[in-house]
Protein backbone atom coordinates (compact mmCIF):
# COMPACT_ATOMS: atom_id res chain seq x y z
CA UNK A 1 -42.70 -20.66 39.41
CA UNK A 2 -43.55 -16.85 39.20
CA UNK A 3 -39.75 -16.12 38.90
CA UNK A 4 -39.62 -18.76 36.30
CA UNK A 5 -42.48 -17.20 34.38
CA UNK A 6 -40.80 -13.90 34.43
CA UNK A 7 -37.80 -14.98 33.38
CA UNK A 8 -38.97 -16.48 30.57
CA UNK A 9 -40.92 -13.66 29.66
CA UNK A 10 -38.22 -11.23 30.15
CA UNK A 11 -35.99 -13.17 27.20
CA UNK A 12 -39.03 -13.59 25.01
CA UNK A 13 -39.47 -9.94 25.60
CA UNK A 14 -35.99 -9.18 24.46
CA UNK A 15 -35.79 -11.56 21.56
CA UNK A 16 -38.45 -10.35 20.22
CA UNK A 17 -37.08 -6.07 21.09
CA UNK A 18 -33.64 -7.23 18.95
CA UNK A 19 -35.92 -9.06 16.02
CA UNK A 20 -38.19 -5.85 15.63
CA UNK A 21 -35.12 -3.61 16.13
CA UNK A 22 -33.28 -5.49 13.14
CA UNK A 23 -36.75 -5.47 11.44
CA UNK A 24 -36.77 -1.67 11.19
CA UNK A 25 -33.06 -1.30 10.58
CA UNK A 26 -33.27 -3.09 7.45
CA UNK A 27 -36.09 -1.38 6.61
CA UNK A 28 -35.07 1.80 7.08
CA UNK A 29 -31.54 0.75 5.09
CA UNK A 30 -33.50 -0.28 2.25
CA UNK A 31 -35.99 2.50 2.01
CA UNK A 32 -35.26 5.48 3.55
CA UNK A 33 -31.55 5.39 3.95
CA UNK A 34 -30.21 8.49 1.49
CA UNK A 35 -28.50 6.13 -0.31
CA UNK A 36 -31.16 3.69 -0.83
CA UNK A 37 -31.51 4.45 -4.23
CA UNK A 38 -28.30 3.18 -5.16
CA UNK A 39 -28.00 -0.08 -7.17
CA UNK A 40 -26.62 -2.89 -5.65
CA UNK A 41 -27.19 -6.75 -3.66
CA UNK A 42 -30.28 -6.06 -1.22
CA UNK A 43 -28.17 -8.04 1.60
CA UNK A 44 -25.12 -5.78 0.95
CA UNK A 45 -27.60 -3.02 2.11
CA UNK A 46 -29.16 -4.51 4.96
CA UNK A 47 -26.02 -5.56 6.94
CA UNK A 48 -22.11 -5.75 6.97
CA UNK A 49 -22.63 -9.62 7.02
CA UNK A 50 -22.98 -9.63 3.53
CA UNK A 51 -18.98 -8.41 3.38
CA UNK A 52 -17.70 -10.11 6.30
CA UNK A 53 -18.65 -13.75 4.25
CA UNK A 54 -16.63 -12.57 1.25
CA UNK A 55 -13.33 -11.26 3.18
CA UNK A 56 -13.57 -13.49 6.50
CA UNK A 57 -15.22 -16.52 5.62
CA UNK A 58 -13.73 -16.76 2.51
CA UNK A 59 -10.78 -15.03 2.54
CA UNK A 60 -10.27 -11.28 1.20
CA UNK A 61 -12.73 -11.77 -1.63
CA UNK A 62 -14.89 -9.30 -1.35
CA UNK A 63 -12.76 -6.76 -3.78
CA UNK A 64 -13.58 -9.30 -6.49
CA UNK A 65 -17.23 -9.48 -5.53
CA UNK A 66 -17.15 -5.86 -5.85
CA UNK A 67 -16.03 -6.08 -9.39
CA UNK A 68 -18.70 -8.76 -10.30
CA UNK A 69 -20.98 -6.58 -8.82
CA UNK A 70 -20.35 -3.27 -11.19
CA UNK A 71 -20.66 -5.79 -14.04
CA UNK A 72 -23.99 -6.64 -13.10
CA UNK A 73 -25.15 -2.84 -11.50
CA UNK A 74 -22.90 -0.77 -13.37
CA UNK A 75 -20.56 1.96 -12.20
CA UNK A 76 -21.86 3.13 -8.98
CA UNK A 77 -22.74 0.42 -6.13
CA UNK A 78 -24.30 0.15 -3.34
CA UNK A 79 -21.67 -2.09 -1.03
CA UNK A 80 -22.79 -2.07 2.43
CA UNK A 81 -25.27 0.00 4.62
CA UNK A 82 -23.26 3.14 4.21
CA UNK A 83 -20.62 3.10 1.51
CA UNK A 84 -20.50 3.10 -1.93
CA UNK A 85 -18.25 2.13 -4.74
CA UNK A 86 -17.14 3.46 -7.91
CA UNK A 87 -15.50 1.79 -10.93
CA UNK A 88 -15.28 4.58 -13.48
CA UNK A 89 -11.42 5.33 -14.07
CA UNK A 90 -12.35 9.30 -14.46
CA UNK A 91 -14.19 9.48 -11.87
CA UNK A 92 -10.84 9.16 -9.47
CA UNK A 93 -9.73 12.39 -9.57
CA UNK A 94 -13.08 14.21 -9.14
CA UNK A 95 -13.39 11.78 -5.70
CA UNK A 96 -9.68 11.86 -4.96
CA UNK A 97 -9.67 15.29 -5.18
CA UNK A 98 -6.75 18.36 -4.97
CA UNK A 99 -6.24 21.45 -3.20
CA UNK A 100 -9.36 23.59 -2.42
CA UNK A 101 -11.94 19.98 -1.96
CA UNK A 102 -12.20 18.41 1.67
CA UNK A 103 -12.11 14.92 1.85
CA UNK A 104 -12.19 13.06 5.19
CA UNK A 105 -11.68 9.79 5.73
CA UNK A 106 -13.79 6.78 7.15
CA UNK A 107 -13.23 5.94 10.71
CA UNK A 108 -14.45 2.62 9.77
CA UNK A 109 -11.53 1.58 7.58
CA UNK A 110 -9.11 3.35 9.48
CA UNK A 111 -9.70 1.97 13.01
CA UNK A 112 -8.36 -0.75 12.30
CA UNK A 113 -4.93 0.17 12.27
CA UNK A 114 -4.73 1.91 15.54
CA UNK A 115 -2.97 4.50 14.60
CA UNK A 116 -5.50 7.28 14.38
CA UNK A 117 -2.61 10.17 15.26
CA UNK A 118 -0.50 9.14 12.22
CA UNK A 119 -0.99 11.26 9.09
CA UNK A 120 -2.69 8.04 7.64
CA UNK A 121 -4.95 7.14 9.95
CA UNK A 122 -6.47 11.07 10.08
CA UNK A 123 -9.55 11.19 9.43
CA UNK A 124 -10.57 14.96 9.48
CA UNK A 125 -9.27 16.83 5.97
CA UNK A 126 -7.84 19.55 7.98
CA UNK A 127 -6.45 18.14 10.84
CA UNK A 128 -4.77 15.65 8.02
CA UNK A 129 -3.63 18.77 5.97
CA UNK A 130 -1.73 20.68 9.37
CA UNK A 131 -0.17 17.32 9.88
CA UNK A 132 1.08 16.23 6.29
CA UNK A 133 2.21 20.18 5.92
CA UNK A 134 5.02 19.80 8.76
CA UNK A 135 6.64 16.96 6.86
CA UNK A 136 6.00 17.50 3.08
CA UNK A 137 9.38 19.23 2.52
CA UNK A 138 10.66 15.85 4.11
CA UNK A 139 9.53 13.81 1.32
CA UNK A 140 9.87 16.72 -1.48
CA UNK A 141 11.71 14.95 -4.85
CA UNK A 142 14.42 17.15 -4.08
CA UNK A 143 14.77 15.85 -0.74
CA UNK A 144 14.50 12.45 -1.72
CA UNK A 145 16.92 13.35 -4.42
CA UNK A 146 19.55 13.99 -2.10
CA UNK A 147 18.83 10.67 -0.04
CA UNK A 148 20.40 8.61 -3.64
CA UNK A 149 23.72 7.96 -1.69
CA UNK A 150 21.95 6.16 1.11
CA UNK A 151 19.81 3.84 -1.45
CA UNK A 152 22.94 3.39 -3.28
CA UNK A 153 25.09 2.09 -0.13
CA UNK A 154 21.72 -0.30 0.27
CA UNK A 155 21.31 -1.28 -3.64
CA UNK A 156 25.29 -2.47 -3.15
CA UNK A 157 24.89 -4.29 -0.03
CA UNK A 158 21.92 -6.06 -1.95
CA UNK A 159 24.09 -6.92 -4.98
CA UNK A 160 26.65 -8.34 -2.43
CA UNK A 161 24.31 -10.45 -0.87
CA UNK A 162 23.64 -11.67 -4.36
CA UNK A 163 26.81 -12.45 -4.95
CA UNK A 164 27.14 -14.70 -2.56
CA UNK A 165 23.96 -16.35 -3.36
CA UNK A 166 26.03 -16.96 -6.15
CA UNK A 167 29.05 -18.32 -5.40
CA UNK A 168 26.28 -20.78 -2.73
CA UNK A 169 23.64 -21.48 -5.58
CA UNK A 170 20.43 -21.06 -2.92
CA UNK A 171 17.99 -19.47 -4.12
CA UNK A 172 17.08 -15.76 -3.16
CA UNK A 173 13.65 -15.10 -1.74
CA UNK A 174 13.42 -11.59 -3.21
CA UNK A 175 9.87 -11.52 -1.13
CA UNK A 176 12.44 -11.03 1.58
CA UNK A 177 15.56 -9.02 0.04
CA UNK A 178 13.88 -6.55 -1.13
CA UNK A 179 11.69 -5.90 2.05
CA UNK A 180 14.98 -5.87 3.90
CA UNK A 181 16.22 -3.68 0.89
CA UNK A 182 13.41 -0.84 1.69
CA UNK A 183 12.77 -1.06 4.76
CA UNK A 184 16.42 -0.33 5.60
CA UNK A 185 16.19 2.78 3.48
CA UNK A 186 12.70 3.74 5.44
CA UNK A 187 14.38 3.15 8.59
CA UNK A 188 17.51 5.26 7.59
CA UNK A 189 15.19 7.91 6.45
CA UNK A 190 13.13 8.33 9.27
CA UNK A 191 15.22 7.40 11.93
CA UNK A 192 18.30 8.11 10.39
CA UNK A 193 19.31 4.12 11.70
CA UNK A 194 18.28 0.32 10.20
CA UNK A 195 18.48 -2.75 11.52
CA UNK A 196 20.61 -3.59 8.30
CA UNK A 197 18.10 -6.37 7.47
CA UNK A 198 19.91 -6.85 3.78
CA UNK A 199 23.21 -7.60 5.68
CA UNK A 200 21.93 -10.32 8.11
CA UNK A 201 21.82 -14.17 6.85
CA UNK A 202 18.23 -14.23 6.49
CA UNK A 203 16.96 -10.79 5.50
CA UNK A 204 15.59 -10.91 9.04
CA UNK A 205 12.34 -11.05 7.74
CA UNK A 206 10.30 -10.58 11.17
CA UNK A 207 9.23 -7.04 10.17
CA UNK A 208 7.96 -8.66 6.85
CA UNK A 209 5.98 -11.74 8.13
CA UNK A 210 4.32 -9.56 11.05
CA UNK A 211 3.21 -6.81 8.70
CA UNK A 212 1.73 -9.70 6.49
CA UNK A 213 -0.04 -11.08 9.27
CA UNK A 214 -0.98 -7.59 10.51
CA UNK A 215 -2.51 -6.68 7.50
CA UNK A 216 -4.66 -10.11 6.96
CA UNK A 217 -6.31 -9.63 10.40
CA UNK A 218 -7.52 -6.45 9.23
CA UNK A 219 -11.05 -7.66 7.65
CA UNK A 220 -12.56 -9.06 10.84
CA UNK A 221 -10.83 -5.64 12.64
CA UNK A 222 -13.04 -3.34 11.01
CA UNK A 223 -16.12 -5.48 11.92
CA UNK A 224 -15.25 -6.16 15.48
CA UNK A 225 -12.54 -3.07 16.62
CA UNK A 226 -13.13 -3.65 20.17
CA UNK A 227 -10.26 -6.94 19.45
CA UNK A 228 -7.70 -4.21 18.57
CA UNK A 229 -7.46 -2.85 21.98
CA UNK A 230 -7.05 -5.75 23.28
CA UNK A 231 -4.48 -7.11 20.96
CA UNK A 232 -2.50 -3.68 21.81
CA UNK A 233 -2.86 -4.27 25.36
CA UNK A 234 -0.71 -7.02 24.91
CA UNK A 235 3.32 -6.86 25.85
CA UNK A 236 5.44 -5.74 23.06
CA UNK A 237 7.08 -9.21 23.30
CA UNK A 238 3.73 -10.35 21.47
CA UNK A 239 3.33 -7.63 19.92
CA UNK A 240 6.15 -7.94 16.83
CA UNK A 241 5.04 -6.23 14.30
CA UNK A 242 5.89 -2.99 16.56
CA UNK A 243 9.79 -1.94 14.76
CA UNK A 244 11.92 -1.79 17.64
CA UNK A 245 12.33 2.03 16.54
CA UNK A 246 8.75 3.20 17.19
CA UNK A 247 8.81 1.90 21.38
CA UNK A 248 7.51 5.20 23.27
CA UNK A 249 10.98 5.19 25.31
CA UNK A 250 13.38 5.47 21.86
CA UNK A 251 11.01 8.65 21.14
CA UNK A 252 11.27 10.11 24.41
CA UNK A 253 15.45 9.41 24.21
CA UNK A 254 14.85 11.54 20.93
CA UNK A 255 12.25 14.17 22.68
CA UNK A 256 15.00 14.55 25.28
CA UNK A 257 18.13 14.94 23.38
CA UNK A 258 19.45 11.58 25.13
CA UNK A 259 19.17 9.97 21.58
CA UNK A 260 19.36 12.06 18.39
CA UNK A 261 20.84 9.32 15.89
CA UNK A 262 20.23 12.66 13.05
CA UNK A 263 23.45 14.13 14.58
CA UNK A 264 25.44 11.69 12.94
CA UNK A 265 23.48 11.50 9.78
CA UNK A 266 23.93 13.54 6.52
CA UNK A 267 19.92 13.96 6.30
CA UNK A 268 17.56 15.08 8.84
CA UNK A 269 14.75 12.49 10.25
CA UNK A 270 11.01 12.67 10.43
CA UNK A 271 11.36 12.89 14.03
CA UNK A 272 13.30 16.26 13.41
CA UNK A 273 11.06 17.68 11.09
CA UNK A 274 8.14 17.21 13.21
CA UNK A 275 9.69 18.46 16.67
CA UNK A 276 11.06 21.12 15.02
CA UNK A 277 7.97 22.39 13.14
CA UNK A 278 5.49 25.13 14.04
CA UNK A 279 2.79 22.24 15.10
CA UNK A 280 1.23 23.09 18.65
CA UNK A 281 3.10 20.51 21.58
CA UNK A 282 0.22 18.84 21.38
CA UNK A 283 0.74 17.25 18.11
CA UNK A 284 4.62 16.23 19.25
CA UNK A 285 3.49 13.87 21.90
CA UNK A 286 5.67 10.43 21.73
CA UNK A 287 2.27 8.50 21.22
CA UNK A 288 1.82 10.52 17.72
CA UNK A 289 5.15 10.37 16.86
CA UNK A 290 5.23 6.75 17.92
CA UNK A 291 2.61 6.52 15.31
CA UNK A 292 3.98 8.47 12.60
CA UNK A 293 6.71 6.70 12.79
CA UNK A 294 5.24 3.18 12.17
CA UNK A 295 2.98 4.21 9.54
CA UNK A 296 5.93 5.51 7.69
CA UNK A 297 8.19 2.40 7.95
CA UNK A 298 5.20 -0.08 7.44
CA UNK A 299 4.10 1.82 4.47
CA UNK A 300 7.28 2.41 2.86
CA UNK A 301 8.46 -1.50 2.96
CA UNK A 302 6.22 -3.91 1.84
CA UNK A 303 4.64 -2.36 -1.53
CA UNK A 304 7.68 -1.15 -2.88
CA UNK A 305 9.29 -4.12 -2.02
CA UNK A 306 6.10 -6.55 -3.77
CA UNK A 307 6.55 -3.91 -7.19
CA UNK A 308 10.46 -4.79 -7.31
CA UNK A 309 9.20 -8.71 -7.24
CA UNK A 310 6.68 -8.00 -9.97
CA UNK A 311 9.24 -6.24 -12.19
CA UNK A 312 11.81 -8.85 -11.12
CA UNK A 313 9.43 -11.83 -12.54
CA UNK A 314 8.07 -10.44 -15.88
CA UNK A 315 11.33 -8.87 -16.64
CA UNK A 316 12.62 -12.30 -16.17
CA UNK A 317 9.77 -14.04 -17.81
CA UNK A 318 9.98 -12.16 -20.96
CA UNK A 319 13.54 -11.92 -22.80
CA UNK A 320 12.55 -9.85 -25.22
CA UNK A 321 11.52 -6.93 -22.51
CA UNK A 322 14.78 -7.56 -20.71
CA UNK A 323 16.89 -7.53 -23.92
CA UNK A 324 15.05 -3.86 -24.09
CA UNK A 325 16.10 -2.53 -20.89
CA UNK A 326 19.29 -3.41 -20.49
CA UNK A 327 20.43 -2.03 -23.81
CA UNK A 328 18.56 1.40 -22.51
CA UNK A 329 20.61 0.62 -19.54
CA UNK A 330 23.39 0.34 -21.29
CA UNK A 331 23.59 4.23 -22.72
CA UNK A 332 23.92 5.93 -19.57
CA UNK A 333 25.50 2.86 -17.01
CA UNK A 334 28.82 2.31 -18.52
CA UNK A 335 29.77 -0.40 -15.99
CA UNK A 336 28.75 -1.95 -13.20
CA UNK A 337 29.54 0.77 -10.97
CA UNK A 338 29.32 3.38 -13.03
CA UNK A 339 27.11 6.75 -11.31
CA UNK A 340 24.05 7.99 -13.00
CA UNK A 341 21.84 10.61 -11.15
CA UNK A 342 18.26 9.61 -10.10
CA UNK A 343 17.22 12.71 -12.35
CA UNK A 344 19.13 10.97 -15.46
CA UNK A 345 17.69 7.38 -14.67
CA UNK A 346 14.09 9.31 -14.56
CA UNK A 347 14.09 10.38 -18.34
CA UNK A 348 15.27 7.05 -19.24
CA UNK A 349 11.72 5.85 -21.38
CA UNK A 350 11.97 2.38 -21.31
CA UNK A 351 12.90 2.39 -18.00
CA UNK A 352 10.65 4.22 -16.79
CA UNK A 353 8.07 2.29 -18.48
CA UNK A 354 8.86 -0.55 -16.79
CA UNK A 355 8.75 1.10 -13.70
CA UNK A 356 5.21 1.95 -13.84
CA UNK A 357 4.17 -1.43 -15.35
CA UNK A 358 5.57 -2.48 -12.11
CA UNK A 359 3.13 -0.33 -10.31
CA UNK A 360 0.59 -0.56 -11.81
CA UNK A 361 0.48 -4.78 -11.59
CA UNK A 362 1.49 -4.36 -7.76
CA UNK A 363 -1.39 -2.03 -7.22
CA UNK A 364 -0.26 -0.17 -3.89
CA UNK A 365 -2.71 -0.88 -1.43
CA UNK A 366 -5.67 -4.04 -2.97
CA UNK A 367 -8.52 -2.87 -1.25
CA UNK A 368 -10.75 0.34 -1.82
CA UNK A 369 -9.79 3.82 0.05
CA UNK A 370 -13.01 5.50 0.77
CA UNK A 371 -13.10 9.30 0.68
CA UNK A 372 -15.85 11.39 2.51
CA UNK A 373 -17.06 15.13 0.62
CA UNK A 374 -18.18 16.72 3.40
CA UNK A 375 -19.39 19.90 1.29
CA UNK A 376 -20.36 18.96 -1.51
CA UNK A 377 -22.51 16.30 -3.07
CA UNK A 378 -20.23 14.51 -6.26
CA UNK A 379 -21.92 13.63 -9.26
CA UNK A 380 -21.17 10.63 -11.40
CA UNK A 381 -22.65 10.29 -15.17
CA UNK A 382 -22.98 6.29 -16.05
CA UNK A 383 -23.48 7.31 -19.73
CA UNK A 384 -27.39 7.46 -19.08
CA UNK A 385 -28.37 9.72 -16.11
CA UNK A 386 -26.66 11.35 -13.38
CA UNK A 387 -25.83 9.89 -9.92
CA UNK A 388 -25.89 12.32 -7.15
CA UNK A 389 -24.46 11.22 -4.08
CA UNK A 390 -25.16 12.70 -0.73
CA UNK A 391 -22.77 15.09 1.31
CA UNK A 392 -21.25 12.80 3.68
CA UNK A 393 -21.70 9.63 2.00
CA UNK A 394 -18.01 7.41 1.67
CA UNK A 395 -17.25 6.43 -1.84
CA UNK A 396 -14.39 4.07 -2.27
CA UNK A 397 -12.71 3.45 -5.63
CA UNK A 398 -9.97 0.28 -5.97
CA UNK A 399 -6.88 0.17 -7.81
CA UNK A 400 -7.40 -3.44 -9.09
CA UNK A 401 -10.62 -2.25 -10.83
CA UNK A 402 -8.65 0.85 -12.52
CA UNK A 403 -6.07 -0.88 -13.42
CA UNK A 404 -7.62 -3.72 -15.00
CA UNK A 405 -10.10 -1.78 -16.81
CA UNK A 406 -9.61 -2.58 -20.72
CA UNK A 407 -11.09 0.81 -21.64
CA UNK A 408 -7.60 2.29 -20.51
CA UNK A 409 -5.30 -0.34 -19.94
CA UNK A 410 -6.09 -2.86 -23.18
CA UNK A 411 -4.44 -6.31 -22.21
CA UNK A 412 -4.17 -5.08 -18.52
CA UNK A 413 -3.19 -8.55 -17.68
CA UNK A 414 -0.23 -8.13 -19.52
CA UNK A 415 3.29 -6.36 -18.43
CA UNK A 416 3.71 -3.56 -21.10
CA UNK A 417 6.60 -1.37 -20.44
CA UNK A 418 5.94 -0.02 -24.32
CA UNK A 419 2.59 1.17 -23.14
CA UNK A 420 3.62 4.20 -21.22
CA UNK A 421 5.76 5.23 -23.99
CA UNK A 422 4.98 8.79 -25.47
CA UNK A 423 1.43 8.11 -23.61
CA UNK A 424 1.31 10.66 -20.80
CA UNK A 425 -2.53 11.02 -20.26
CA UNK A 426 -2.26 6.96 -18.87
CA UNK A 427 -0.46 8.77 -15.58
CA UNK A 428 -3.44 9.47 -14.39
CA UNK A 429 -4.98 6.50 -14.17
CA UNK A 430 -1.93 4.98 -12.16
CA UNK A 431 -3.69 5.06 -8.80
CA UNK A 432 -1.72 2.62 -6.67
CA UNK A 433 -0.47 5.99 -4.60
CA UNK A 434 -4.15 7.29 -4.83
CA UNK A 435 -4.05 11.38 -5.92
CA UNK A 436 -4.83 14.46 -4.63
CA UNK A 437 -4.36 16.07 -1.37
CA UNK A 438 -4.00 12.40 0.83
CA UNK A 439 -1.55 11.00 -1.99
CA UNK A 440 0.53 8.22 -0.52
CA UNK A 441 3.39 11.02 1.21
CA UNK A 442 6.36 8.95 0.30
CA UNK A 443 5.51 8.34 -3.79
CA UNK A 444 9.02 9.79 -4.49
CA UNK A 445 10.87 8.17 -1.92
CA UNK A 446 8.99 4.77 -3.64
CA UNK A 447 10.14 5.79 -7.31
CA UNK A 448 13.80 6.09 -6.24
CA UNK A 449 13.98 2.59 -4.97
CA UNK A 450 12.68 1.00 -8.21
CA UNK A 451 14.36 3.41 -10.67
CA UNK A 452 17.55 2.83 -8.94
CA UNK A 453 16.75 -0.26 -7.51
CA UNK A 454 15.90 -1.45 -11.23
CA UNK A 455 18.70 0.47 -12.90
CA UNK A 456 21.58 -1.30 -11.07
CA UNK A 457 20.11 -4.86 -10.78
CA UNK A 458 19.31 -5.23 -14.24
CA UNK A 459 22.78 -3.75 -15.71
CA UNK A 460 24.78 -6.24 -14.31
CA UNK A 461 22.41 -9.45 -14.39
CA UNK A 462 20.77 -10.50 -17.12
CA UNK A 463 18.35 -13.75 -18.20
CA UNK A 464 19.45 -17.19 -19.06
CA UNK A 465 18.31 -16.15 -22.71
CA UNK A 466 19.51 -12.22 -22.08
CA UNK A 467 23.22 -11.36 -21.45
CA UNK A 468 25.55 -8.13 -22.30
CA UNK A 469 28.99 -7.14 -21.89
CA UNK A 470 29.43 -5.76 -18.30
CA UNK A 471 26.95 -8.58 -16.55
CA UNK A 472 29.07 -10.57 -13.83
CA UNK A 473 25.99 -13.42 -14.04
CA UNK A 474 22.29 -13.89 -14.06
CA UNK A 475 19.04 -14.33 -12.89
CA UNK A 476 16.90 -17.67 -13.05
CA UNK A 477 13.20 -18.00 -11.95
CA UNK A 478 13.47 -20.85 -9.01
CA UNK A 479 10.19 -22.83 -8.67
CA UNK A 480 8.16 -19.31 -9.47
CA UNK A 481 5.59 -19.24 -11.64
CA UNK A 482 2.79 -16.40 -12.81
CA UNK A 483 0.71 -17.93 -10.10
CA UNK A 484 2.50 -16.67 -7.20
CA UNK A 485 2.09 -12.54 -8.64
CA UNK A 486 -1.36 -13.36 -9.69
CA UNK A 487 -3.72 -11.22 -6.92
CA UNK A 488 -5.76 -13.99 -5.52
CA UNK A 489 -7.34 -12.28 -2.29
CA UNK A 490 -7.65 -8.84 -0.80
CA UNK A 491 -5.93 -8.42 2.67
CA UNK A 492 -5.20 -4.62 2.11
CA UNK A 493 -1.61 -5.03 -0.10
CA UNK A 494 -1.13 -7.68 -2.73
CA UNK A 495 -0.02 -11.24 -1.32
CA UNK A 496 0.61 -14.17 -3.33
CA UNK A 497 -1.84 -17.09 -3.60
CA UNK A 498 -1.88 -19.52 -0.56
CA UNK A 499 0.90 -22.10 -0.61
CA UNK A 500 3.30 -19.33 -2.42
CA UNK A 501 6.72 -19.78 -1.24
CA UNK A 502 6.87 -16.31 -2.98
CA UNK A 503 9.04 -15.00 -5.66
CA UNK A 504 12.66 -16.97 -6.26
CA UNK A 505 15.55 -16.67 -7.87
CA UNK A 506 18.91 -18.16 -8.23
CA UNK A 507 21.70 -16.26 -9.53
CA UNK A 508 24.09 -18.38 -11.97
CA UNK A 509 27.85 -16.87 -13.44
């Protein structure tokens, strides 16, 4: 009875220790926390609940809540116990900051990748900056320059597979060709070998679907990261979104000279840029490079690939934008195979233009990218007083809220091409790469696949409505409507509405 009694007491005891504990930690969230004073839902304060409804319960909604919110608070937001959130398009670069400003990143966000030796998943500014300097020649426009022969080989092996979606009459999932399009090239680049997903039947889309799937089991990762070590604890036979080229033993074969696929390669690899730069041994270990080299593959496939389907659909949807570029097209591509350097295609207008329209509607990455001022406490003017935020504090800003913000972008909704047309201030307001000194480190290897990428498709295919001399067929919208490009939830990069069976076409003579 006595033990009973105890027992009993012992729970009450501890019920009661957790209630007053959670008591005081809202309290001290609401009140006294240094960012108290910042606007925003009381419950989005008190507790990371308040998120987890929005992106878990409901589904990667909680960048839309985010933007209801700044209509309702304004500029600056409070969004959960320690972060906060800025919509104010100039306030980017001041928070994304260059040169000479430390930023860190949030361990929060990035835990839930588990890659926190990859340049992305850094956190510390100067631990990031030693790392990205070993490789930044690597991905250097004049390096990527050079790589235009190995995106060409790939662009033709594309336009081969359409052809014989062609002569078939399937339709194309471009969803799929054009993630087996880039990540080909990213493979190539850093590995300097693919697993030629453009030439197999069904763009092998494994790599695709497990990135997807990766990225959507994100949100309830960052509020629960004890499940990632468990899901990596798993064998690699579950594990499929690991690219056969990352596995530990491949890098060692590299490490060791037993495999060194850059010896037969015209380019030199990530891999050989990092072993032989002036970075201690400690930063060479096959676990980092392991890591590097998924971050680079994951990150250069799917966005490029989803800003090739957004291009692909409104250029497709709108005749009179197509009829545009393909007589631009037509000055410097004299035939289907014609050559045109990257650097020519570049100062093409229209082109170009449609290129960042592309970009811009494909957004990058969905979901804010907090930086951390470590030094410094940023100010923010909402057009009435000034915001001071704490040293410390993580501030997130979204491209979806940039983007779409009609103070900059009037009709954002809308693919423009004519709007970045003798317009160069709007560059920096294209955020999709983010700026400053953690800009996305393969931006130029991303612009050669859709200039190029782009440039070739669209001089040799036109519309059902658009057609010029030179085309050997063209393109038809199959069962695709605005619907499935339309960002309908956040699960880190852009996916199409549930039910999408993604972005079709079928290629007609």
């Amino acid at each position: 009875m006595m033990t009973s009694l105890l027992s009993s007491t012992t729970i009450l005891l501890l019920v009661a220790s957790w209630v007053v504990f959670h008591i005081a930690q809202a309290i001290h969230r609401l009140y006294f926390s240094p960012i108290a004073k910042f606007p925003g839902p009381k419950l989005a304060a008190v507790s990371f609940w308040y998120e987890f409804y929005y992106d878990v319960f409901l589904g990667g909604q909680y960048t839309f809540e985010i933007g209801r919110m700044h209509k309702k608070y304004g500029p600056i937001i409070r969004i959960n116990p320690y972060e906060l959130h800025v919509s104010s398009p100039d306030f980017y670069e001041k928070l994304y900051a260059g040169p000479g400003k430390r930023r860190h990143r949030w361990d929060w966000m990035t835990a839930q990748f588990g890659m926190p030796q990859s340049m992305f998943g850094t956190n510390d500014h100067d631990t990031h900056r030693i790392r990205r300097a070993a490789v930044s020649p690597f991905f250097s426009k004049g390096a990527v320059r050079k790589l235009q022969p190995i995106i060409e080989e790939r662009i033709e092996a594309l336009l081969n597979r359409f052809r014989g979606f062609q002569s078939s009459g399937e339709p194309i999932l471009l969803n799929y060709a054009f993630s087996a399009y880039t990540n080909d090239i990213a493979q190539e680049y850093a590995f300097a070998r693919s697993d030629h997903r453009v030439d197999q039947h069904d763009f092998e889309p494994t790599f695709h679907d497990a990135s997807v799937a990766g990225s959507t089991g994100g949100a309830i990762i960052k509020q629960w990261p004890w499940i990632l070590p468990i899901m990596q604890s798993l064998p690699d036979s579950f594990m499929t979104w690991l690219d056969p080229n990352m596995k530990s033993k491949q890098i060692r074969e590299m490490k060791s000279g037993q495999r060194d696929d850059s010896k037969d390669a015209n380019h030199r690899t990530i891999f050989y840029e990092i072993l032989n730069s002036s970075l201690p041994e400690e930063e060479k270990s096959d676990e980092r490079l392991a890591q590097d080299g998924q971050a680079v593959v994951v990150a250069g496939t799917l966005t490029t690939a989803w800003a090739l389907c957004i291009a692909v659909f409104y250029l497709l949807s709108q005749p009179e934008t197509l009829a545009k570029l393909k007589a631009e097209l037509q000055t410097v591509l004299n035939g289907p195979v014609s050559g045109v350097t990257l650097a020519a295609l570049e100062q093409l207008p229209y082109l170009t233009g449609c290129v960042q329209e592309s970009i811009r509607l494909s957004y990058g990455v969905c979901t804010r990218l907090q930086r951390i001022a470590p030094d410094e406490t940023l100010v923010l003017n909402d057009g009435q007083k000034d915001w001071h935020i704490p040293p410390g504090t993580p501030v997130g800003m979204t491209s979806v809220l940039v983007h779409h913000d009609e103070s900059v972008f009037p009709e954002s909704r809308k693919f423009l091409p004519e709007r970045w047309i003798d317009h160069p201030h709007l560059d920096r307001y294209l955020v999709s790469f983010t700026k400053g000194t953690r800009i996305c480190i393969g931006i130029n290897l991303a612009y050669a696949e859709l200039y190029l990428g782009l440039a070739r498709i669209f001089r040799v295919y036109g519309s059902g409505e658009i057609k010029t001399e030179g085309d050997v067929g063209y393109l038809e919208l199959f069962e695709t409507t605005a619907d499935d490009v339309e960002l309908t939830k956040d699960v880190f990069i852009p996916v199409g509405k549930d039910g999408s069976k993604g972005i079709r076409v079928t290629v007609k003579k």
